[in-house]
C-alpha atoms as a PDB file:
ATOM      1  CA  UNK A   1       0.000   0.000   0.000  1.00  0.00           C
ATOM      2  CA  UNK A   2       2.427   2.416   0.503  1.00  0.00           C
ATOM      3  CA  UNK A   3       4.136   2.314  -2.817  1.00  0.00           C
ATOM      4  CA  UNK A   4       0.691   3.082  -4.000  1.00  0.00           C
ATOM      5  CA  UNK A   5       0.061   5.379  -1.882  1.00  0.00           C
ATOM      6  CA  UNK A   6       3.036   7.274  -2.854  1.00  0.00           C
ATOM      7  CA  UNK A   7       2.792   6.851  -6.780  1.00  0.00           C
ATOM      8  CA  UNK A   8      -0.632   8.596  -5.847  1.00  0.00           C
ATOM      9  CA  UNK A   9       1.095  11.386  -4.705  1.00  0.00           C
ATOM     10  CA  UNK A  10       2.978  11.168  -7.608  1.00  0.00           C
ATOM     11  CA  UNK A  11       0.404  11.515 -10.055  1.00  0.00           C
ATOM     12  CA  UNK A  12      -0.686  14.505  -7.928  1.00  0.00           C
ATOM     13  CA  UNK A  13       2.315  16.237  -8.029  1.00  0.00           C
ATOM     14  CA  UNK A  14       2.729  16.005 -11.739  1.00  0.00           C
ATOM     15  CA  UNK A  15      -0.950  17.209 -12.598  1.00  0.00           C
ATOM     16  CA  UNK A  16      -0.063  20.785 -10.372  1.00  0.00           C
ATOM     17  CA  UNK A  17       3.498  20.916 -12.163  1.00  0.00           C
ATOM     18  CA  UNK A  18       2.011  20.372 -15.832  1.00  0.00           C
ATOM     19  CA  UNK A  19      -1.148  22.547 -15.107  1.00  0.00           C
ATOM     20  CA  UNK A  20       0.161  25.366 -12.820  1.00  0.00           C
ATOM     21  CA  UNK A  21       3.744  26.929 -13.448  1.00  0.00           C
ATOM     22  CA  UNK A  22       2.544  29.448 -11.068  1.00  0.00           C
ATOM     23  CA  UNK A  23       1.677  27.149  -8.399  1.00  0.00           C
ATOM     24  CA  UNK A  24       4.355  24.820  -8.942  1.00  0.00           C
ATOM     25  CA  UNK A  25       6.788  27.440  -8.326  1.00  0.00           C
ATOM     26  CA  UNK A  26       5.341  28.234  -4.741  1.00  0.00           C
ATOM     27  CA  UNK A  27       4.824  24.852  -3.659  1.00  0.00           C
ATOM     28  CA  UNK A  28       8.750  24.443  -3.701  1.00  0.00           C
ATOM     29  CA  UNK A  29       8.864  27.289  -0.861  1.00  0.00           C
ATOM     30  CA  UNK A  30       6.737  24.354   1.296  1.00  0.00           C
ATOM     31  CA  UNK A  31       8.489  22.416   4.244  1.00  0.00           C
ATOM     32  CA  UNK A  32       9.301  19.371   2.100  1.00  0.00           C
ATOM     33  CA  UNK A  33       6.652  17.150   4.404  1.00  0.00           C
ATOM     34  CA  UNK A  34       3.575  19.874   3.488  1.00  0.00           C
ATOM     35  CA  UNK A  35       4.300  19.399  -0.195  1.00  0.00           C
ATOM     36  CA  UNK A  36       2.654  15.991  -0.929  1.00  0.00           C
ATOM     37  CA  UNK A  37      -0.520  17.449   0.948  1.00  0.00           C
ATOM     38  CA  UNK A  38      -0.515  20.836  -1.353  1.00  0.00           C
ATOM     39  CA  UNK A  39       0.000  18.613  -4.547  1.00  0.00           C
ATOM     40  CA  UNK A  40      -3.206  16.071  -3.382  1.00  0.00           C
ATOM     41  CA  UNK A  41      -5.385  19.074  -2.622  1.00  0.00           C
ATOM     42  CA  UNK A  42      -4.488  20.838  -5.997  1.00  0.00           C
ATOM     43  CA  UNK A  43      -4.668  17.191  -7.743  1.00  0.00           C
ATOM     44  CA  UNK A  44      -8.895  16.741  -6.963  1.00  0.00           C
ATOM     45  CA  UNK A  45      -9.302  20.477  -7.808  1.00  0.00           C
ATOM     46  CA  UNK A  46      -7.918  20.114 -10.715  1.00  0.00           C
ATOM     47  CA  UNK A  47      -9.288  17.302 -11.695  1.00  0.00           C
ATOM     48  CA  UNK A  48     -13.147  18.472 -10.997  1.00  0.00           C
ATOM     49  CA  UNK A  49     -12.312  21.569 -12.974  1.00  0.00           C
ATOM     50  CA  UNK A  50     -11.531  19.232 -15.788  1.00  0.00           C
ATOM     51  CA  UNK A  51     -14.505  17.474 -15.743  1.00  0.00           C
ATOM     52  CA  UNK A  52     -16.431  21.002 -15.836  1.00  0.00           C
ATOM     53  CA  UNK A  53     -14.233  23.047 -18.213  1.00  0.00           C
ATOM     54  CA  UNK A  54     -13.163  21.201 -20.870  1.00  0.00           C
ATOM     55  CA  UNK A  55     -15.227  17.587 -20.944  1.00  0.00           C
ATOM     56  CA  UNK A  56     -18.049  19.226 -23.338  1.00  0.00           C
ATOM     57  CA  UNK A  57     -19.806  15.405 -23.056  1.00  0.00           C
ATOM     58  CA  UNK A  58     -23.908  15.775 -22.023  1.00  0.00           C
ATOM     59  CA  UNK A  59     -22.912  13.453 -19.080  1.00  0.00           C
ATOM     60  CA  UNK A  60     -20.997  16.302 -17.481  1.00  0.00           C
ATOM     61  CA  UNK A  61     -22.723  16.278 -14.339  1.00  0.00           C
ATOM     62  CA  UNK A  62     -23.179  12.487 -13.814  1.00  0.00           C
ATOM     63  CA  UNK A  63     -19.506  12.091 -14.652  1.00  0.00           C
ATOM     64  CA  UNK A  64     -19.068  15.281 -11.776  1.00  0.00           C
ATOM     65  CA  UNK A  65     -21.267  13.487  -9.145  1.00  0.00           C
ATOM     66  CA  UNK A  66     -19.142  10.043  -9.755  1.00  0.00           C
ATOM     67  CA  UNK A  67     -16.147  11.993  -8.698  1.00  0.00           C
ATOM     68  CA  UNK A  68     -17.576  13.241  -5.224  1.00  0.00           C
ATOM     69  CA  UNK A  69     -19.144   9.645  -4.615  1.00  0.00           C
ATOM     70  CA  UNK A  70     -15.257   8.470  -5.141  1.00  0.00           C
ATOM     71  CA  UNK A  71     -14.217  10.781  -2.709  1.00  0.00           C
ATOM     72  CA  UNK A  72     -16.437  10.385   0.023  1.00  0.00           C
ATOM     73  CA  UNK A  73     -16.231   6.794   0.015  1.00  0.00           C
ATOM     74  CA  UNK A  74     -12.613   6.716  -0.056  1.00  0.00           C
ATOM     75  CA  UNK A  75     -12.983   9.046   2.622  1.00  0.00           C
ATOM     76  CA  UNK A  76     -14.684   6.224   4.598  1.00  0.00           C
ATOM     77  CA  UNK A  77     -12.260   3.413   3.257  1.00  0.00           C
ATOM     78  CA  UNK A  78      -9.220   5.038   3.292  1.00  0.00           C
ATOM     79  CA  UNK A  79      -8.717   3.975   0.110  1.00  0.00           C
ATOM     80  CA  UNK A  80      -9.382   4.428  -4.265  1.00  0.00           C
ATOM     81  CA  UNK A  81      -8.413   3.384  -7.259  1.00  0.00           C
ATOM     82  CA  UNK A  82      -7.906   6.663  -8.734  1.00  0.00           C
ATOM     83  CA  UNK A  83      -4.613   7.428  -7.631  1.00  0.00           C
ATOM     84  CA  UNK A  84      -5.825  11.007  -7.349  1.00  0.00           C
ATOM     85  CA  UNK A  85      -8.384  10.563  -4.882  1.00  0.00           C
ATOM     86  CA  UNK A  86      -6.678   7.856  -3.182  1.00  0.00           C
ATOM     87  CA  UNK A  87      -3.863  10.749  -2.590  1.00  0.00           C
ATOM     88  CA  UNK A  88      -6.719  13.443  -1.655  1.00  0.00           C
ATOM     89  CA  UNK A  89      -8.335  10.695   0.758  1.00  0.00           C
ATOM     90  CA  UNK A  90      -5.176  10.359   2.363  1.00  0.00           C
ATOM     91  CA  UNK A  91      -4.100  13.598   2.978  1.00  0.00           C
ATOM     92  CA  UNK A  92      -8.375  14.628   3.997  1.00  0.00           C
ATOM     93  CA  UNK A  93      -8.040  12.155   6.570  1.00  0.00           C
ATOM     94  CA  UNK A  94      -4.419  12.890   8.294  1.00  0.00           C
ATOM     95  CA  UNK A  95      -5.615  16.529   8.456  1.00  0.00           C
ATOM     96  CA  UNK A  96      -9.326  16.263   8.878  1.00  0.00           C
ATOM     97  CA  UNK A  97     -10.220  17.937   5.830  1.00  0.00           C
ATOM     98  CA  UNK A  98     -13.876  16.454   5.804  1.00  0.00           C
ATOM     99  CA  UNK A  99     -17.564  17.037   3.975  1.00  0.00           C
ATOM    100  CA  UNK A 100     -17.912  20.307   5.582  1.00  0.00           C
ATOM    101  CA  UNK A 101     -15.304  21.402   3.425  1.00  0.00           C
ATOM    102  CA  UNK A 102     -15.492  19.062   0.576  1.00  0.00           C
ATOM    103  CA  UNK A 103     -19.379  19.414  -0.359  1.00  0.00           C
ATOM    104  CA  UNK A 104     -19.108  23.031  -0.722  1.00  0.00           C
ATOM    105  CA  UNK A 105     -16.301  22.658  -3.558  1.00  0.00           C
ATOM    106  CA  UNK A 106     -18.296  20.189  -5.549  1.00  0.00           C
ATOM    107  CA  UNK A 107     -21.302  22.290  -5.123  1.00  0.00           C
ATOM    108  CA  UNK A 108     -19.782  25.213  -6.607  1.00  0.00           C
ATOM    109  CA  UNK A 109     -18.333  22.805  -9.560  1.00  0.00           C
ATOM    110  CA  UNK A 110     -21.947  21.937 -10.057  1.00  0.00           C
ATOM    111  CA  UNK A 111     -23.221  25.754 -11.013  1.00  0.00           C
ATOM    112  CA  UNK A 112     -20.483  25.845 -13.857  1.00  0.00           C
ATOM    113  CA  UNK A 113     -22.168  22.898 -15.351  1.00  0.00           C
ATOM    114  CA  UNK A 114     -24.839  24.999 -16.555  1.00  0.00           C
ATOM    115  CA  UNK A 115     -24.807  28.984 -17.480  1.00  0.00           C
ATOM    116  CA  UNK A 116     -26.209  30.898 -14.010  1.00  0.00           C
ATOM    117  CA  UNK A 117     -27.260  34.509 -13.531  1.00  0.00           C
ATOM    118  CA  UNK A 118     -25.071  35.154 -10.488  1.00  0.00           C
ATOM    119  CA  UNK A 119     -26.403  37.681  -7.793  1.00  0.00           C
ATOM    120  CA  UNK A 120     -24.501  38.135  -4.944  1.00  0.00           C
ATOM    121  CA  UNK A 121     -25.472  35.025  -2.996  1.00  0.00           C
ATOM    122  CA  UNK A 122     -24.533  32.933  -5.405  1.00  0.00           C
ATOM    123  CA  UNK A 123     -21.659  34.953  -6.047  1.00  0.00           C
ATOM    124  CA  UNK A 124     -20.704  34.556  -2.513  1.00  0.00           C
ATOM    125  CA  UNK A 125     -21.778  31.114  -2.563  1.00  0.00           C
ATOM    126  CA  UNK A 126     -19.875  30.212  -5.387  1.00  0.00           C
ATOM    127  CA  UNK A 127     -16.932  31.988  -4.416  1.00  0.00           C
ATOM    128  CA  UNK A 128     -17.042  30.043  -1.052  1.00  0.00           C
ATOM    129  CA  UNK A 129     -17.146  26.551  -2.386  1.00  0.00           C
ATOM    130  CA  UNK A 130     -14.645  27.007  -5.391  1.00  0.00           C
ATOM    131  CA  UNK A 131     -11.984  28.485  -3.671  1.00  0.00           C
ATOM    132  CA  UNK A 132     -12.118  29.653  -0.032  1.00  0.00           C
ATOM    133  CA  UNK A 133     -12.847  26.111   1.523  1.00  0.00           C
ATOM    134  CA  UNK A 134      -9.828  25.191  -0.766  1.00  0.00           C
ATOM    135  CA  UNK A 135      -7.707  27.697   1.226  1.00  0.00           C
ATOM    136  CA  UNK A 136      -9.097  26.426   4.170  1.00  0.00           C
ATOM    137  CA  UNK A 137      -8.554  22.377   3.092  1.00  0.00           C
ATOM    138  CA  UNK A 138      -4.495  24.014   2.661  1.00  0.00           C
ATOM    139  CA  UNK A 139      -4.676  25.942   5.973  1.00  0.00           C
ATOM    140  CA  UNK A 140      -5.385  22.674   7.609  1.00  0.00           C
ATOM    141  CA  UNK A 141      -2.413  21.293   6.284  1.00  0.00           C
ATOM    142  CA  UNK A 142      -0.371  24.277   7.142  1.00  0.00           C
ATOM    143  CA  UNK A 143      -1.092  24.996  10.722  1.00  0.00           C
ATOM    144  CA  UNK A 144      -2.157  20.898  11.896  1.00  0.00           C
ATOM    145  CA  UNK A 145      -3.570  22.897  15.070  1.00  0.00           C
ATOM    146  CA  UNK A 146      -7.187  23.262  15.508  1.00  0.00           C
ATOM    147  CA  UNK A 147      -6.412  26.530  17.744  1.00  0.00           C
ATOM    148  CA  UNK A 148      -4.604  28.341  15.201  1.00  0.00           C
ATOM    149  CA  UNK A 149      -6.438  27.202  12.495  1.00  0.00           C
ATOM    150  CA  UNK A 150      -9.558  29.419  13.783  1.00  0.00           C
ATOM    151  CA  UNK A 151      -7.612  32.296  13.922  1.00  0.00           C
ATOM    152  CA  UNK A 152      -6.632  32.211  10.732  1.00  0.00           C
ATOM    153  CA  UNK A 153      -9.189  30.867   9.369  1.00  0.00           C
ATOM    154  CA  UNK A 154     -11.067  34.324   8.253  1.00  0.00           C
ATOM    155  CA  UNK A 155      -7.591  34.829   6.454  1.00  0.00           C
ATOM    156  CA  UNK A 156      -7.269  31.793   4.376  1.00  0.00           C
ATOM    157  CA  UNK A 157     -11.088  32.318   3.258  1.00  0.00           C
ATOM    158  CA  UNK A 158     -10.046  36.239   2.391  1.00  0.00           C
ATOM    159  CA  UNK A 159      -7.145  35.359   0.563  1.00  0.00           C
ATOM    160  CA  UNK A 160      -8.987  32.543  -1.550  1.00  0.00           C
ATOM    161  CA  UNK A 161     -11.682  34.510  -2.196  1.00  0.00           C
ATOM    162  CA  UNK A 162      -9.521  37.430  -3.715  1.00  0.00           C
ATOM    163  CA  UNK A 163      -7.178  34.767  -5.754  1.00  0.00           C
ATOM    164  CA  UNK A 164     -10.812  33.277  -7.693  1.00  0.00           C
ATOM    165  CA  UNK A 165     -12.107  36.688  -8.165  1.00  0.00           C
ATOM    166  CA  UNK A 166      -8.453  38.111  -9.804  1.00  0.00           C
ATOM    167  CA  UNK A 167      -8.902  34.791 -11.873  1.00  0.00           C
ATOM    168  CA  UNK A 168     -12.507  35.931 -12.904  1.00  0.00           C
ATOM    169  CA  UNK A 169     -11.031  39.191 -13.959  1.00  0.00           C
ATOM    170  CA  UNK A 170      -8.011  37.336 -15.628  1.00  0.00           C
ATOM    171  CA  UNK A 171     -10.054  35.283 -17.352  1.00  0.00           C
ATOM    172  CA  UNK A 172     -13.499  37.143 -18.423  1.00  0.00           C
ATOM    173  CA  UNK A 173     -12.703  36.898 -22.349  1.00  0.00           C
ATOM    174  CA  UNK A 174     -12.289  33.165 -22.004  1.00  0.00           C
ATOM    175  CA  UNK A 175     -15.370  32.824 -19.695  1.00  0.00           C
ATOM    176  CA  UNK A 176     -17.977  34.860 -21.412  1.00  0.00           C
ATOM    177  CA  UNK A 177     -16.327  33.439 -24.737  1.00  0.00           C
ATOM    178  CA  UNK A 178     -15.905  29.808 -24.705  1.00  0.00           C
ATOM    179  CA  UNK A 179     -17.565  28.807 -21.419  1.00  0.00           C
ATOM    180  CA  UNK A 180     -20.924  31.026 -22.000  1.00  0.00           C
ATOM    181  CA  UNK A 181     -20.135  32.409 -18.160  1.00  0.00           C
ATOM    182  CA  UNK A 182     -20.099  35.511 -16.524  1.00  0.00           C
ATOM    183  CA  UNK A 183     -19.500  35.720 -12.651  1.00  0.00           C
ATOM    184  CA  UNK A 184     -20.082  39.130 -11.492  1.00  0.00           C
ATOM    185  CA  UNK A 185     -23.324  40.490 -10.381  1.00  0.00           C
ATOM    186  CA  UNK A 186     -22.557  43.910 -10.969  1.00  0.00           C
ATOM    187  CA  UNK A 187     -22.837  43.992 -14.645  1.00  0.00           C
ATOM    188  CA  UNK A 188     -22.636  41.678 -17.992  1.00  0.00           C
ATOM    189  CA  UNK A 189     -20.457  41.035 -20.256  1.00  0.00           C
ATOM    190  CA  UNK A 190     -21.635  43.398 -22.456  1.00  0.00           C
ATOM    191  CA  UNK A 191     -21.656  45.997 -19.440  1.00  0.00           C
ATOM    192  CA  UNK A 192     -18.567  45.566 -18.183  1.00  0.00           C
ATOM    193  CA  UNK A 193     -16.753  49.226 -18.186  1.00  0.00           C
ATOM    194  CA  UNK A 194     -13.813  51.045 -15.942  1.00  0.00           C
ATOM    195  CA  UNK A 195     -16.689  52.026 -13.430  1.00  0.00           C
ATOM    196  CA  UNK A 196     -17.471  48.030 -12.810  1.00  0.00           C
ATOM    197  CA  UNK A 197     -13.574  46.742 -12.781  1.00  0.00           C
ATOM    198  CA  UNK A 198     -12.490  49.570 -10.245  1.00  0.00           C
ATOM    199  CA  UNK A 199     -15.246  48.429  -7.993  1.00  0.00           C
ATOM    200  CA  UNK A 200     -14.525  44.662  -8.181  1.00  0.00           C
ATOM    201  CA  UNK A 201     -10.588  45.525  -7.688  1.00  0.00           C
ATOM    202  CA  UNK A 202     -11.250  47.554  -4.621  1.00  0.00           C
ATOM    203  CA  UNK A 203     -13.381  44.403  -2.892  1.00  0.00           C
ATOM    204  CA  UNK A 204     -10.433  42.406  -4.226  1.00  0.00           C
ATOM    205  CA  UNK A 205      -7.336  44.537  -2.241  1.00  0.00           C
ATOM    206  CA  UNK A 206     -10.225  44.488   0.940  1.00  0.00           C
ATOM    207  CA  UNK A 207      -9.493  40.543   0.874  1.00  0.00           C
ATOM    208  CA  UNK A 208      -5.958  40.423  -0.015  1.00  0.00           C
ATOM    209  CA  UNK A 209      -5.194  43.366   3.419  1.00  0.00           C
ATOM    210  CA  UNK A 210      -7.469  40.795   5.074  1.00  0.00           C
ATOM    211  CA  UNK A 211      -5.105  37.785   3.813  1.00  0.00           C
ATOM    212  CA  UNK A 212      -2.360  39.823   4.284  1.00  0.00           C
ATOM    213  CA  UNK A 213      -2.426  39.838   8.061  1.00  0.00           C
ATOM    214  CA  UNK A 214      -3.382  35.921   8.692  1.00  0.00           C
ATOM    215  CA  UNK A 215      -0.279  35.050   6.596  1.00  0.00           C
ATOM    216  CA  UNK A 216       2.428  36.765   8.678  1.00  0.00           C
ATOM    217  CA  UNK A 217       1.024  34.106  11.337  1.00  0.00           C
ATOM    218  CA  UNK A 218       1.714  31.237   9.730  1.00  0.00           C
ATOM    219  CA  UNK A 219       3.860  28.769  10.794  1.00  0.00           C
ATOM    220  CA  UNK A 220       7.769  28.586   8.708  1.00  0.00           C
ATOM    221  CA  UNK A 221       7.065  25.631   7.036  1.00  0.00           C
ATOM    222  CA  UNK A 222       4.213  27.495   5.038  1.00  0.00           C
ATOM    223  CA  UNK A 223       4.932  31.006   5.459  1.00  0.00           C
ATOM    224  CA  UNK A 224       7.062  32.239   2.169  1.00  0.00           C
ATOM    225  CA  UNK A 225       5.360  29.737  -0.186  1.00  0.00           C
ATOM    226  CA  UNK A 226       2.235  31.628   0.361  1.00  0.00           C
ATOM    227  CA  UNK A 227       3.648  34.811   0.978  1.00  0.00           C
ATOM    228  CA  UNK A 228       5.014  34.197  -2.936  1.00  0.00           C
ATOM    229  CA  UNK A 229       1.498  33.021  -4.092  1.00  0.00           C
ATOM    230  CA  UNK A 230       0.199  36.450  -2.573  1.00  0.00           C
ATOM    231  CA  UNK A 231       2.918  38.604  -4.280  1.00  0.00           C
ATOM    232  CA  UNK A 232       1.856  36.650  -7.968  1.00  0.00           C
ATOM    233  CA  UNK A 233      -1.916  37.274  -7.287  1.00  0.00           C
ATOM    234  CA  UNK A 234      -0.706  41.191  -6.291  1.00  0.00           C
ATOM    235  CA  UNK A 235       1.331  41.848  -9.192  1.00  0.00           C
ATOM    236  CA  UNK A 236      -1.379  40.212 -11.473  1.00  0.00           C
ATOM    237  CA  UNK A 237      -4.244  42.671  -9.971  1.00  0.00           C
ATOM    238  CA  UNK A 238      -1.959  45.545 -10.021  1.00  0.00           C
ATOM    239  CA  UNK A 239      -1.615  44.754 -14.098  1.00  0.00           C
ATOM    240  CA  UNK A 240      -5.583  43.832 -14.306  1.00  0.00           C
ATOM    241  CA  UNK A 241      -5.829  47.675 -12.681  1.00  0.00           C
ATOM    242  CA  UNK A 242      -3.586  49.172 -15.412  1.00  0.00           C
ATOM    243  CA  UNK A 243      -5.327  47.405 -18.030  1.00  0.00           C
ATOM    244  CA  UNK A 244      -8.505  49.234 -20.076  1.00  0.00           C
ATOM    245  CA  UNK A 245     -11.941  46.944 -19.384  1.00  0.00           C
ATOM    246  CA  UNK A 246     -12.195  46.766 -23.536  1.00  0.00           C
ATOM    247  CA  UNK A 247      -8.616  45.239 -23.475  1.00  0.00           C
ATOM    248  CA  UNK A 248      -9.322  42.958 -20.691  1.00  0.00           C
ATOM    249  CA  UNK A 249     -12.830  41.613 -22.719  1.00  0.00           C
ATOM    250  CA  UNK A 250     -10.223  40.450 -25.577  1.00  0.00           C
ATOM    251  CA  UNK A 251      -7.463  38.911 -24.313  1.00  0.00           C
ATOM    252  CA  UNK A 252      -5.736  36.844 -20.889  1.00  0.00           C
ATOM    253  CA  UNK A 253      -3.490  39.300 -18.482  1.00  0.00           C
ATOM    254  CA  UNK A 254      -0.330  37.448 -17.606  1.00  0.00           C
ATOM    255  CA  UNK A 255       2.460  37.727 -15.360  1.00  0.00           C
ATOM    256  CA  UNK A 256       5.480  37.038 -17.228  1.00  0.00           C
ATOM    257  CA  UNK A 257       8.040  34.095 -16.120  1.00  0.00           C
ATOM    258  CA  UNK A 258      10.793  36.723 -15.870  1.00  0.00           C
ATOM    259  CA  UNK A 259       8.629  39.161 -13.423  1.00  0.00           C
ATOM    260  CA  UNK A 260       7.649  35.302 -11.751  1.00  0.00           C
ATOM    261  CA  UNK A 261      11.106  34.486 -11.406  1.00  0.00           C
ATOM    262  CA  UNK A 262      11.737  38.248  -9.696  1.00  0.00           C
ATOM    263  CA  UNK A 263       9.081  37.399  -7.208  1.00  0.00           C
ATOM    264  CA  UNK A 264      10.506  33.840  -6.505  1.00  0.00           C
ATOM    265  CA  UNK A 265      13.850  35.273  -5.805  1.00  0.00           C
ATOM    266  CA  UNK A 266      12.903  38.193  -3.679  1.00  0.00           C
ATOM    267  CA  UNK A 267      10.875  35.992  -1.736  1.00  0.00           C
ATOM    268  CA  UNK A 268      13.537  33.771  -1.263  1.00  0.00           C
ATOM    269  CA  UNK A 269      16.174  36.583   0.035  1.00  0.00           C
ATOM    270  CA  UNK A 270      13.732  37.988   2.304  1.00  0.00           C
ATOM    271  CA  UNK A 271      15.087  36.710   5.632  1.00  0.00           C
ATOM    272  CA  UNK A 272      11.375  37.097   7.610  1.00  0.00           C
ATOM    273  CA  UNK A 273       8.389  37.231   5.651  1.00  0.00           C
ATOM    274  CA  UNK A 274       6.662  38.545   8.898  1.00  0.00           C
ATOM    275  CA  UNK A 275       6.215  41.926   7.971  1.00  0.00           C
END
């Protein structure tokens, strides 16, 4: 079993390198023992968003609801024959990472399934599932302390929250394009001017002073890895900011492997990320 178990991670590990530069590049700032855990958590993500975003089969959401079943009875098994779950279950169960968190996630994968009008409850509620409770699956990882996971827990759900929504801004021409989506309750598509991005960028830097504070109290084995993940998502809504609406409807803002590499290495020299 554990040769299995460890190919799982494996296969983990290998989805997050070949999907997420980005990612990939902070998870190296981990305490060696936290990266497995980081590369299971991203591994199920990943593979849900799959199964939503680019499976265009009509059995989408049976296919969706297969995966969760997977998981939760792994969950009560300890183990799966998809290497990626059997990873997930694994890690879920040393750190009890359990439905609470879980449901919420594939909930949220459920509403991309088909088109929704998005208020702000769903907003929120979508939000929520898709990427704060994934923040909070890694915070149990990070701090393996029910105490001072509570305190940060309003933190990791901030900084989540403001990550998906730079994403939505990142990626509107590709949502509203290919995926028939459109996130924000504000406006449309269609709608979408300087007046509508300055308001969404101001909730976003709200979250991310919010985040800000929860991260200087995490533990060294965690601390600069998301500290870097913070200063990518930063420079990315500072170049979303500078970037016209009409430019923004047209075309994916990236930060560019030199300017990632900058970040890497700064973070790396700084001798106390608790600042």
């Amino acid at each position: 079993m554990d040769l299995y178990t460890q190919t799982s991670y494996d296969v983990s590990r290998l989805i997050t390198q070949r999907y997420s530069t980005s990612f990939g590049l902070s998870i190296r700032l981990f305490e060696a023992s936290l990266r497995p855990h980081i590369y299971a958590i991203y591994g199920l993500v990943r593979i849900a968003d799959e199964i939503v975003d680019t499976y265009a089969g009509p059995d989408r959401l049976a296919i969706l609801d297969s995966f969760q079943a997977q998981t939760m009875e792994a969950l009560a098994t300890g183990y799966s024959t998809n290497p990626v779950v059997h990873a997930f279950v694994q890690t879920a169960t040393q750190f009890a990472i359990d439905d609470t968190l879980i449901a919420p996630f594939f909930d949220s994968m459920r509403m991309d399934i088909t088109p929704q009008l998005f208020d702000q409850q769903l907003y929120d509620r979508y939000i929520y599932g898709s990427a704060e409770v994934v923040g909070l699956m890694c915070l149990k990882v990070f701090t393996g302390d029910e105490n001072l996971y509570r305190r940060l827990e309003k933190g990791a759900s901030k900084l989540g929250a403001a990550y998906q929504k730079v994403n939505f801004l990142r990626d509107i021409a590709a949502d509203a394009g290919d995926l028939d989506r459109w996130y924000f309750p504000l406006s449309s598509f269609k709608d979408f001017d300087e007046k509508t991005k300055a308001i969404i960028v101001r909730d976003i830097e709200k979250d991310l002073v919010a985040a800000n504070r929860a991260i200087t109290k995490l533990p060294d084995s965690s601390r600069k890895a998301v500290r870097l993940s913070y200063l990518y998502y930063s420079r990315l809504l500072a170049k979303i900011k500078q970037t016209p609406a009409t430019q923004l409807q047209q075309e994916r803002i990236r930060v560019s492997t030199p300017e990632k590499s900058a970040l890497l290495v700064r973070t790396i020299l700084t001798r106390s990320s608790r600042v």
